[in-house]
N, C-alpha and C. Protein backbone atom coordinates (compact mmCIF):
# COMPACT_ATOMS: atom_id res chain seq x y z
N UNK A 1 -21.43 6.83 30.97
CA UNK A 1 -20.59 7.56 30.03
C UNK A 1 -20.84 7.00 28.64
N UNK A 2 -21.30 7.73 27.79
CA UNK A 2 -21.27 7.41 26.14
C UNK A 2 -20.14 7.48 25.31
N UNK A 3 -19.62 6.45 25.00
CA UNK A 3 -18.33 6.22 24.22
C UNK A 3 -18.93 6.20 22.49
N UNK A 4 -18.18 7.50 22.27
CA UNK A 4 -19.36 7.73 20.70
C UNK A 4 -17.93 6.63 19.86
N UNK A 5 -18.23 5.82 18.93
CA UNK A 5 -17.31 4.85 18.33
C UNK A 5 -17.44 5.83 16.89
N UNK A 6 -15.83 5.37 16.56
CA UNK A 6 -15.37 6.32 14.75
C UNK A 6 -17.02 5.37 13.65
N UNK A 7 -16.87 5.86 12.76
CA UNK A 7 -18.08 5.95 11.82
C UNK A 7 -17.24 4.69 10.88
N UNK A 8 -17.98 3.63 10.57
CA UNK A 8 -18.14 2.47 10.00
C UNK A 8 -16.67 3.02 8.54
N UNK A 9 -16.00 1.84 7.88
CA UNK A 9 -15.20 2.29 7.17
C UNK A 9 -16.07 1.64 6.02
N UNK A 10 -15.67 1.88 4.88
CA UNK A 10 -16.59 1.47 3.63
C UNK A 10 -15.45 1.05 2.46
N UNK A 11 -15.25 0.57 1.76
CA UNK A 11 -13.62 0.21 0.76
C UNK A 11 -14.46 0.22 -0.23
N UNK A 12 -13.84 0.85 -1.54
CA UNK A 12 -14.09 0.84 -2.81
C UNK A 12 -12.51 0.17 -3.63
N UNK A 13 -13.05 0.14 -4.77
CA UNK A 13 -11.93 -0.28 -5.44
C UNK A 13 -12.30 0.62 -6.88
N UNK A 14 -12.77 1.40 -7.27
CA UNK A 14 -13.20 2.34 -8.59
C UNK A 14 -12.03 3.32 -8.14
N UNK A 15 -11.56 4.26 -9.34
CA UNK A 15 -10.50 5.17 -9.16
C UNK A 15 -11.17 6.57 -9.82
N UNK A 16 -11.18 7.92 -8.61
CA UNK A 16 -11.29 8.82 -9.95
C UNK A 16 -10.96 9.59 -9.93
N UNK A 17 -11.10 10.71 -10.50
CA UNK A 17 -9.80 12.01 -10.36
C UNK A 17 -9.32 12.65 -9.30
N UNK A 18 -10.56 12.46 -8.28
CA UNK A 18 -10.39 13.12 -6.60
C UNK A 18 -9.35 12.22 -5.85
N UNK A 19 -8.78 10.64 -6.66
CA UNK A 19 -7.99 10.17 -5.64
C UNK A 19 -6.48 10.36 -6.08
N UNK A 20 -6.28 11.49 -6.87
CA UNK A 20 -4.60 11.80 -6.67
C UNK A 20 -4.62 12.97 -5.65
N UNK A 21 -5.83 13.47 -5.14
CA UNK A 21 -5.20 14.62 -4.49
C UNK A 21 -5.42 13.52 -2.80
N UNK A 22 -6.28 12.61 -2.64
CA UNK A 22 -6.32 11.83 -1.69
C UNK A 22 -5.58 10.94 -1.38
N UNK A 23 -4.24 10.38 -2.62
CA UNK A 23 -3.04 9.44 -2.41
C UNK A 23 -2.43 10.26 -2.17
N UNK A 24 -2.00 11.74 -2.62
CA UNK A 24 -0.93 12.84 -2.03
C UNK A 24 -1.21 13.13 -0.64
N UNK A 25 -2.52 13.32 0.07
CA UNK A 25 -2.68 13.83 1.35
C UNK A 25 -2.04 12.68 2.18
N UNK A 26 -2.65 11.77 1.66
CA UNK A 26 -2.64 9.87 2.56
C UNK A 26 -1.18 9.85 2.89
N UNK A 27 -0.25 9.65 1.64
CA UNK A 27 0.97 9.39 1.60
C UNK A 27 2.09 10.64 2.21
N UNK A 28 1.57 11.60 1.97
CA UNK A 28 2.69 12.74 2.47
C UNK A 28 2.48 12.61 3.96
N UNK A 29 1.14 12.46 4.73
CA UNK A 29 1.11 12.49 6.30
C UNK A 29 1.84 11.79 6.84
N UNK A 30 2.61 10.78 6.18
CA UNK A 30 3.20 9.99 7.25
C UNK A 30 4.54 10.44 7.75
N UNK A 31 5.23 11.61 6.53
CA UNK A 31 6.39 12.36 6.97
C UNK A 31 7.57 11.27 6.42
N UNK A 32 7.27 10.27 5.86
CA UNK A 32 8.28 9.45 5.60
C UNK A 32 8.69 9.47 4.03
N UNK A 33 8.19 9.78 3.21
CA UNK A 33 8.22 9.96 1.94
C UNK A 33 8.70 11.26 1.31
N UNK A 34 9.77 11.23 0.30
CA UNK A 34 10.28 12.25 -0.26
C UNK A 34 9.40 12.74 -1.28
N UNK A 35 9.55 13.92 -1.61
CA UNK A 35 8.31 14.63 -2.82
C UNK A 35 8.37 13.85 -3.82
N UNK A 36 9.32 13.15 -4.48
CA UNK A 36 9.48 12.48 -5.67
C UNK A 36 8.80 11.28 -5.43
N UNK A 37 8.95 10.42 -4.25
CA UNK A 37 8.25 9.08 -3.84
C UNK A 37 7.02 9.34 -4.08
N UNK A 38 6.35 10.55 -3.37
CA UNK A 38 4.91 10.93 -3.10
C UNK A 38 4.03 11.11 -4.64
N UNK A 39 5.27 11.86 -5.40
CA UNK A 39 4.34 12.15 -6.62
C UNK A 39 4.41 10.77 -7.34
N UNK A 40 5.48 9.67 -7.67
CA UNK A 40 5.45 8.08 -8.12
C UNK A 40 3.81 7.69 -7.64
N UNK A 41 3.70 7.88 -6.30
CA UNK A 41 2.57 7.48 -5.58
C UNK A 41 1.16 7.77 -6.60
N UNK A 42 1.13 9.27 -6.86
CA UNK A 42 0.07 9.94 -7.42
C UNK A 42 0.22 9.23 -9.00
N UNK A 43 1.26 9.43 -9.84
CA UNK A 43 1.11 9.08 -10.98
C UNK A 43 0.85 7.66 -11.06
N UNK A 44 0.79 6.89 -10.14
CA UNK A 44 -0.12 5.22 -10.66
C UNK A 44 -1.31 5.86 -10.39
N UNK A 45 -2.00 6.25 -9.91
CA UNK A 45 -3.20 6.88 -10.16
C UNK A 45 -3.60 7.79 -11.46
N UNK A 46 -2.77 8.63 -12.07
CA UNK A 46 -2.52 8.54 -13.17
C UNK A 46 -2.83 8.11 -14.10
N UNK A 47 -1.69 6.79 -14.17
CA UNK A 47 -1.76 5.70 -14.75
C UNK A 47 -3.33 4.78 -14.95
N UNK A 48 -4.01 4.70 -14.29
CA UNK A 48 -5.08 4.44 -13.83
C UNK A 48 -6.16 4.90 -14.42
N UNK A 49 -5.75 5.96 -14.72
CA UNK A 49 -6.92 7.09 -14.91
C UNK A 49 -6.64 7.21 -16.44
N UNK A 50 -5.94 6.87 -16.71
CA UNK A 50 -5.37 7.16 -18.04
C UNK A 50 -5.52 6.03 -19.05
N UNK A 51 -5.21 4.73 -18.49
CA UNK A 51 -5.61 3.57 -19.15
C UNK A 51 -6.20 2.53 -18.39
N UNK A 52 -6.85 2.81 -17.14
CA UNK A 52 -7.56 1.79 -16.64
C UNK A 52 -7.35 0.46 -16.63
N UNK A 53 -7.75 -0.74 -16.70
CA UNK A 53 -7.10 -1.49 -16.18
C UNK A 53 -5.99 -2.30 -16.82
N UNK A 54 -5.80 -1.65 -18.19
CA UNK A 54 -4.41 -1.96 -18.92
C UNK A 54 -3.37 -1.37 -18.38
N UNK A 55 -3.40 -0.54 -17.12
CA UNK A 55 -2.38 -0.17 -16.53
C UNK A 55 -1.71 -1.22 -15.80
N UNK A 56 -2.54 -2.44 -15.25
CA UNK A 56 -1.94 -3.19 -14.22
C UNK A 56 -1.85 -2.88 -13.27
N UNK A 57 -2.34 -1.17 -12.84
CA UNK A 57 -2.76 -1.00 -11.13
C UNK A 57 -4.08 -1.29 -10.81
N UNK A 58 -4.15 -2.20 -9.57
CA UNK A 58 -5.54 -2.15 -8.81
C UNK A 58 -5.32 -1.32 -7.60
N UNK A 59 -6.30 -0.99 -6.75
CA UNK A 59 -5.91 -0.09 -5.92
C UNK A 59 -7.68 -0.80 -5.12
N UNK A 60 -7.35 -0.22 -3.58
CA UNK A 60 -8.46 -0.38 -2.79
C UNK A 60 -8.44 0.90 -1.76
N UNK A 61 -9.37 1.36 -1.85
CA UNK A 61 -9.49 2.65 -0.82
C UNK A 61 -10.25 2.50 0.42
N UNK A 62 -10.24 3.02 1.46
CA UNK A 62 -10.24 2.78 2.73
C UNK A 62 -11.28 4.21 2.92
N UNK A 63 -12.50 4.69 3.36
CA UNK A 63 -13.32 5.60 3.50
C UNK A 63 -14.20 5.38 4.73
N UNK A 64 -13.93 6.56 5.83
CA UNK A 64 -14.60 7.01 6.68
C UNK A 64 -15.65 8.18 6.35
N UNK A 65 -16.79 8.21 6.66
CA UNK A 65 -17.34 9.30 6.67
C UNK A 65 -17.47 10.26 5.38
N UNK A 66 -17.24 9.84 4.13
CA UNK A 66 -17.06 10.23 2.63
C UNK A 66 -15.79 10.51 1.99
N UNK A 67 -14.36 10.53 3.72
CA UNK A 67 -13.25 11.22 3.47
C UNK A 67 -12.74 9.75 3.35
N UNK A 68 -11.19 9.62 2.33
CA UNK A 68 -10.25 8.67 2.22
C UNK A 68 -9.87 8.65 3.03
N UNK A 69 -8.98 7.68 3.66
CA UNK A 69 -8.07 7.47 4.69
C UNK A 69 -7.42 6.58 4.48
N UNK A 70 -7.55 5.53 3.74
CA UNK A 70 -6.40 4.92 3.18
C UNK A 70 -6.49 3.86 2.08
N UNK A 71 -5.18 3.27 1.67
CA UNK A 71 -5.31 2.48 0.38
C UNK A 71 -4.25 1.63 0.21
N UNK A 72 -4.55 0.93 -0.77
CA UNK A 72 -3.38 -0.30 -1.46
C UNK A 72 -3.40 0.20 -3.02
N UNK A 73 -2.14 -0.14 -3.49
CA UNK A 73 -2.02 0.00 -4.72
C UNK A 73 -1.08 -1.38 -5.41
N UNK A 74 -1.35 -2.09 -5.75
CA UNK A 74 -1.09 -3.75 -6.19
C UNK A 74 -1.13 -3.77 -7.89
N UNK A 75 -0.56 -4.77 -8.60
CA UNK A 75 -0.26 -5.41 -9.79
C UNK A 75 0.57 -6.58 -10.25
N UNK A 76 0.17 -7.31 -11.25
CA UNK A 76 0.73 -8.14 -11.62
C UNK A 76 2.37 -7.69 -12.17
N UNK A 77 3.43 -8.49 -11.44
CA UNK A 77 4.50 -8.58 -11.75
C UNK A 77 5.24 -8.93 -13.24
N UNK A 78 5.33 -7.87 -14.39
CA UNK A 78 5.62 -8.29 -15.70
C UNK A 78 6.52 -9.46 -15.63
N UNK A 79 6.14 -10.51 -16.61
CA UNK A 79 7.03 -12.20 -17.19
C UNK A 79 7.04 -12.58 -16.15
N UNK A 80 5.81 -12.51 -15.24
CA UNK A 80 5.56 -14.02 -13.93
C UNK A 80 4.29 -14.42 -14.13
N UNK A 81 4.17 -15.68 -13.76
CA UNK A 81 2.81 -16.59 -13.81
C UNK A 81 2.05 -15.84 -12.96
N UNK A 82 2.24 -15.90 -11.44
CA UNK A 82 1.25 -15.23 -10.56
C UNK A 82 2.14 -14.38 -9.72
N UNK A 83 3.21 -13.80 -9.69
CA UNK A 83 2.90 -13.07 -8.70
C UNK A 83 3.22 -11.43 -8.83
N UNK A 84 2.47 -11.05 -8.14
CA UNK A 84 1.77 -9.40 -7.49
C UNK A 84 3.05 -8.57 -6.94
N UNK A 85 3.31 -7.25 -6.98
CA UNK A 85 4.22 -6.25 -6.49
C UNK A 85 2.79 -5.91 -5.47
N UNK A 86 2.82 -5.07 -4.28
CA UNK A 86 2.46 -4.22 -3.85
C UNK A 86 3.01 -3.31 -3.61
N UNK A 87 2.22 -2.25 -4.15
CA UNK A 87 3.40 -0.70 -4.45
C UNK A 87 3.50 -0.29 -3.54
N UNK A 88 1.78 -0.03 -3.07
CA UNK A 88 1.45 1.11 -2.14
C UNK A 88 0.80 0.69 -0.97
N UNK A 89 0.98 0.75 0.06
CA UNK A 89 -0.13 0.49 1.42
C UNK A 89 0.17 1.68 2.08
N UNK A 90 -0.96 2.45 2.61
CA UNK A 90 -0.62 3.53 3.41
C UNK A 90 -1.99 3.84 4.05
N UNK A 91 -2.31 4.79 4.99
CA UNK A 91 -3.91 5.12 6.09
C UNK A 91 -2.30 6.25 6.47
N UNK A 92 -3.86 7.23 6.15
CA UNK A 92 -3.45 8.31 6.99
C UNK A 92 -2.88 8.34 8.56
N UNK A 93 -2.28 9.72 8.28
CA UNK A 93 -1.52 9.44 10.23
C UNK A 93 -2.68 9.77 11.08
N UNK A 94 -3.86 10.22 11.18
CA UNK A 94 -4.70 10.23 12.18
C UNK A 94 -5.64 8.97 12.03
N UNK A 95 -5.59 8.27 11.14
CA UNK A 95 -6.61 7.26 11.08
C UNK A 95 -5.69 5.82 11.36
N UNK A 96 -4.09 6.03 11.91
CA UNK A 96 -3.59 4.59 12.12
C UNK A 96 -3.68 3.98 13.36
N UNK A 97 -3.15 2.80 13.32
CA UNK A 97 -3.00 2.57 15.06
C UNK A 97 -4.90 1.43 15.20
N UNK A 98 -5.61 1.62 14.78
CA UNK A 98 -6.74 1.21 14.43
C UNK A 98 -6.93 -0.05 13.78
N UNK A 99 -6.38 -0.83 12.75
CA UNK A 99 -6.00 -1.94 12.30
C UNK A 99 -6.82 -1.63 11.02
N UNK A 100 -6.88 -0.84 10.62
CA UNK A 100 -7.02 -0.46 9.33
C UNK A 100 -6.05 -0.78 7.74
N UNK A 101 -4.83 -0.57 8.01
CA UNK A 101 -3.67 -0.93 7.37
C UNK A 101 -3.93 -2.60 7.15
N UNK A 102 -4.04 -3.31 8.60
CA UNK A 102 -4.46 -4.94 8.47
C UNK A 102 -5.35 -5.24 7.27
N UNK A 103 -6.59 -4.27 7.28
CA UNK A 103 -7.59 -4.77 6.61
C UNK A 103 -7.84 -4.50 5.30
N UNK A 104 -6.92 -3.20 5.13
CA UNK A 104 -6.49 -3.15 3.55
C UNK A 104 -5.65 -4.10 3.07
N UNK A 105 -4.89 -4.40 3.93
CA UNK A 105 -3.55 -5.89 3.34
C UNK A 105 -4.72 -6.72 3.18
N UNK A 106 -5.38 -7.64 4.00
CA UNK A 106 -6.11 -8.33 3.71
C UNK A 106 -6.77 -8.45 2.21
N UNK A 107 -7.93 -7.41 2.31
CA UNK A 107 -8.40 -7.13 1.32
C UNK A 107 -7.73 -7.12 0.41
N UNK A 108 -6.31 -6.80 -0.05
CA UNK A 108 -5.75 -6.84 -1.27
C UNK A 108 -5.21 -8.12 -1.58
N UNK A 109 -4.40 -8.47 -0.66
CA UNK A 109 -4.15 -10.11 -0.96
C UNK A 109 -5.67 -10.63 -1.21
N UNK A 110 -7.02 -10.40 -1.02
CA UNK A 110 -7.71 -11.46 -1.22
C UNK A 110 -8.19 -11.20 -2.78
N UNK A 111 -7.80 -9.61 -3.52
CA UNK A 111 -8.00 -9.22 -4.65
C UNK A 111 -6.91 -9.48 -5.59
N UNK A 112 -5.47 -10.06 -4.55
CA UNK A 112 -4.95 -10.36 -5.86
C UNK A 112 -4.82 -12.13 -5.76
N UNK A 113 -5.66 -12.40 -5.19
CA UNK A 113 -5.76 -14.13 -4.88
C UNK A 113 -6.99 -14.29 -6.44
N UNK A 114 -8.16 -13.37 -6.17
CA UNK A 114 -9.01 -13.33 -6.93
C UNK A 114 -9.07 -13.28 -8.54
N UNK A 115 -7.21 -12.15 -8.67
CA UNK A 115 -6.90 -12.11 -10.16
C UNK A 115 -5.90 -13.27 -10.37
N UNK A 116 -5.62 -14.54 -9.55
CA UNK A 116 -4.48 -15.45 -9.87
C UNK A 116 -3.65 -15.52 -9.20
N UNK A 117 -3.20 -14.43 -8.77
CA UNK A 117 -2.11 -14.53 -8.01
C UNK A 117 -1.58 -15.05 -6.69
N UNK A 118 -0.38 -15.60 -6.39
CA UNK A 118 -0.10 -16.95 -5.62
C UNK A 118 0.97 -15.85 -4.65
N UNK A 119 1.81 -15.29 -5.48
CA UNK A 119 2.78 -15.01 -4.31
C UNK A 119 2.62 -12.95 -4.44
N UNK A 120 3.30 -12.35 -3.01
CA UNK A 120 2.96 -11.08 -3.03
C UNK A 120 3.86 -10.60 -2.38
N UNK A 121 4.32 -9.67 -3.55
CA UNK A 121 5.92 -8.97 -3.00
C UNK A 121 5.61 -7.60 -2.78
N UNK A 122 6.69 -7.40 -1.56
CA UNK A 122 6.44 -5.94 -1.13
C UNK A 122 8.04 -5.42 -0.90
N UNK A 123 8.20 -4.20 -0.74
CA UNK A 123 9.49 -4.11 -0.18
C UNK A 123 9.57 -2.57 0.45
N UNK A 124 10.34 -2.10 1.21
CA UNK A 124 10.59 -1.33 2.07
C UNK A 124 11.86 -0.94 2.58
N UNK A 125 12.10 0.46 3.04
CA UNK A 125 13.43 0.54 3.50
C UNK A 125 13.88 -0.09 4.40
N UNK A 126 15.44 0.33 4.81
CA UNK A 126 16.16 -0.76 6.04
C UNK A 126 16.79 0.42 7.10
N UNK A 127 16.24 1.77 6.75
CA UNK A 127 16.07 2.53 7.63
C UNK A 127 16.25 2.41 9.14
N UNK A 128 16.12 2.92 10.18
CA UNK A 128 15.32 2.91 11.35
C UNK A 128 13.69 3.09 11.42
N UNK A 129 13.64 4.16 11.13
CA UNK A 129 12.25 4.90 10.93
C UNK A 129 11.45 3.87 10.22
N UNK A 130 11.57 3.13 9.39
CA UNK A 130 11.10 1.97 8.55
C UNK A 130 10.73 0.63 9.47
N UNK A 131 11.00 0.55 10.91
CA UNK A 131 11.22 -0.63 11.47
C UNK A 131 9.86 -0.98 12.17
N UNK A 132 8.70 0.38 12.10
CA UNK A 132 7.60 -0.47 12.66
C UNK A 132 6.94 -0.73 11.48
N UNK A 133 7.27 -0.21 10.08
CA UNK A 133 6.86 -1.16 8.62
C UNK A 133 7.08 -2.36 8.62
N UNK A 134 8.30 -2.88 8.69
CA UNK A 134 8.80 -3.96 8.79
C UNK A 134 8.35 -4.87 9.65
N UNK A 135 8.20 -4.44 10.87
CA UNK A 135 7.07 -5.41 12.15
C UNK A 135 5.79 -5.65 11.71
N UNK A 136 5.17 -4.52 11.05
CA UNK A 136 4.38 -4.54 10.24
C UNK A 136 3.80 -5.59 9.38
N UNK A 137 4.66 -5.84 8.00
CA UNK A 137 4.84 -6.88 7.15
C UNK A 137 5.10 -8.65 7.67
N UNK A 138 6.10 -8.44 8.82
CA UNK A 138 6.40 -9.82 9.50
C UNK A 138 5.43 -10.27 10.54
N UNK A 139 4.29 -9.48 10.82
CA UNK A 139 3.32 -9.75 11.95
C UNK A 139 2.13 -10.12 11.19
N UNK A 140 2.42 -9.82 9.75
CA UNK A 140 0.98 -10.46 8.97
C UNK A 140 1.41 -11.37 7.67
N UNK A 141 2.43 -12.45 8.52
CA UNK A 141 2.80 -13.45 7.46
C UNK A 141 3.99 -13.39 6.65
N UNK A 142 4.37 -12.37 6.69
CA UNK A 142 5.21 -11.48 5.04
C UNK A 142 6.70 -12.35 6.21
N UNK A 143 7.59 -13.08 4.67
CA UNK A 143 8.65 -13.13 5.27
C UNK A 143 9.74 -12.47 4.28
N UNK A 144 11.07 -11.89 5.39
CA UNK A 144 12.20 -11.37 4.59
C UNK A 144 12.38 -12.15 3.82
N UNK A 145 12.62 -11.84 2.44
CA UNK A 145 13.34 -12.57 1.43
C UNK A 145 14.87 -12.26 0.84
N UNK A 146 14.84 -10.64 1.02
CA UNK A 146 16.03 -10.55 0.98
C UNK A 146 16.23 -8.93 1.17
N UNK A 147 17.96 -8.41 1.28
CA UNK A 147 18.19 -7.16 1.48
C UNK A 147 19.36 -6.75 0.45
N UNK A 148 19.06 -5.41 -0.07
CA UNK A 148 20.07 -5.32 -1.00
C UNK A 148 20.73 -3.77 -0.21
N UNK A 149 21.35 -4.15 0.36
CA UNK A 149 22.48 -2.98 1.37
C UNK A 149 22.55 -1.94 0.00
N UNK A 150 22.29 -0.81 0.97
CA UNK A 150 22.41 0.91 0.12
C UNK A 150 21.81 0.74 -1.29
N UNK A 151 20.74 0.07 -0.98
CA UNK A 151 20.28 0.18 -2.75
C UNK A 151 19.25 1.99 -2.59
N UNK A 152 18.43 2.46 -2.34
CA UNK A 152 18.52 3.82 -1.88
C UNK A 152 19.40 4.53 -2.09
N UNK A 153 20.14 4.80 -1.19
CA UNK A 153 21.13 5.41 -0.65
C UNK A 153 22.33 4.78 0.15
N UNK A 154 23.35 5.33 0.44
CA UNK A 154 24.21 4.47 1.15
C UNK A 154 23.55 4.57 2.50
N UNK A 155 23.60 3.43 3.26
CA UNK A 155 23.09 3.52 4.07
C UNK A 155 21.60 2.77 4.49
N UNK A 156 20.87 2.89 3.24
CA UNK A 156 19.48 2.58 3.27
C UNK A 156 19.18 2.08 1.87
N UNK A 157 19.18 0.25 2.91
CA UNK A 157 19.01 -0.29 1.79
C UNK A 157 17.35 -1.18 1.67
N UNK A 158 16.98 -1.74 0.94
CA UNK A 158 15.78 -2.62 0.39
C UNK A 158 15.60 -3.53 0.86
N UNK A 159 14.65 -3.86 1.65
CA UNK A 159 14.25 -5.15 2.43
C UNK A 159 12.99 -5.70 1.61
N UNK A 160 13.22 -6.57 1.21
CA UNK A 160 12.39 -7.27 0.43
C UNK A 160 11.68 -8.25 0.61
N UNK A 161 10.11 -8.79 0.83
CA UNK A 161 9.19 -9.74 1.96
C UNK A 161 8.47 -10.11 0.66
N UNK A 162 8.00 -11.48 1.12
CA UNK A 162 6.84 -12.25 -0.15
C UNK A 162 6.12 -13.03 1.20
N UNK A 163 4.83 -13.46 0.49
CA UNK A 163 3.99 -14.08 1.61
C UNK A 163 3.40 -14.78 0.17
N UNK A 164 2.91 -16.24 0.54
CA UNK A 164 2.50 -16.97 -0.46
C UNK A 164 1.25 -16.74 -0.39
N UNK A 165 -0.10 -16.34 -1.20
CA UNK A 165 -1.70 -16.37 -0.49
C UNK A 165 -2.08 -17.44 -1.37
């Protein structure tokens, strides 16, 4: 039996106009994001595109076969020595499950190790639906730092993780 294997992934880190319609596809598949979140998503790309790297977004893209499939979107935290927000981590819903997501985290912590940076904050809802994010973040180092109840919404509040690199 021939087990045909998915096609090699390739990561860039260049941004160009084709990747706001590829952070909208990426980010809306997962069904978890409101239209307003999704378009925040697109406009650091934007941002990006607009003033390059005086924006303070880096971003790393994730490419199968010529198509995106997923990405990080990272920056330096304004009035801190070193440390990094990560905005964005996301892989499409047919391309997860794969450890793809792993290897974009990776890769970005090792890009924002590369620009200085020591510590790397992320944060996420406190949802349900949010809870294999959260396993997520705590299975690759990231510890809770803190929760700010109904900052969202009532109900759904901000879980907040740093990992030192």
């Amino acid at each position: 039996m021939d087990v045909q294997r998915p096609a090699a992934v390739a990561f860039r880190e260049t941004v160009g106009a084709e990747d706001r319609v590829n952070v909208r596809r990426i980010v809306a598949s997962s069904g978890f994001f409101s239209r307003p979140e999704i378009e925040v998503a697109v406009e650091l790309v934007d941002d990006f595109i607009e003033k390059g790297p005086a924006s303070g977004y880096h971003f790393i893209f994730a490419e199968r076969e010529g198509k995106t499939i997923g990405y990080s979107c990272f920056g330096p935290i304004p009035c801190t020595t070193a440390s990094f927000d990560l905005y964005w981590i996301a892989v499409e819903e047919g391309a997860r499950h794969a450890r793809l997501g792993s290897e974009i985290l990776i890769r970005s912590e090792a890009a924002i190790k590369a620009l200085g940076g020591t510590r790397v904050y992320v944060e996420t809802s406190s949802r349900p639906q949010y809870e294999p994010t959260r396993r997520f973040y705590e299975g690759r180092g990231y510890r809770r730092e803190t929760v700010l109840e109904d900052f969202y919404a009532p109900g759904d509040g901000k879980v907040m993780y740093v990992k030192v690199v």
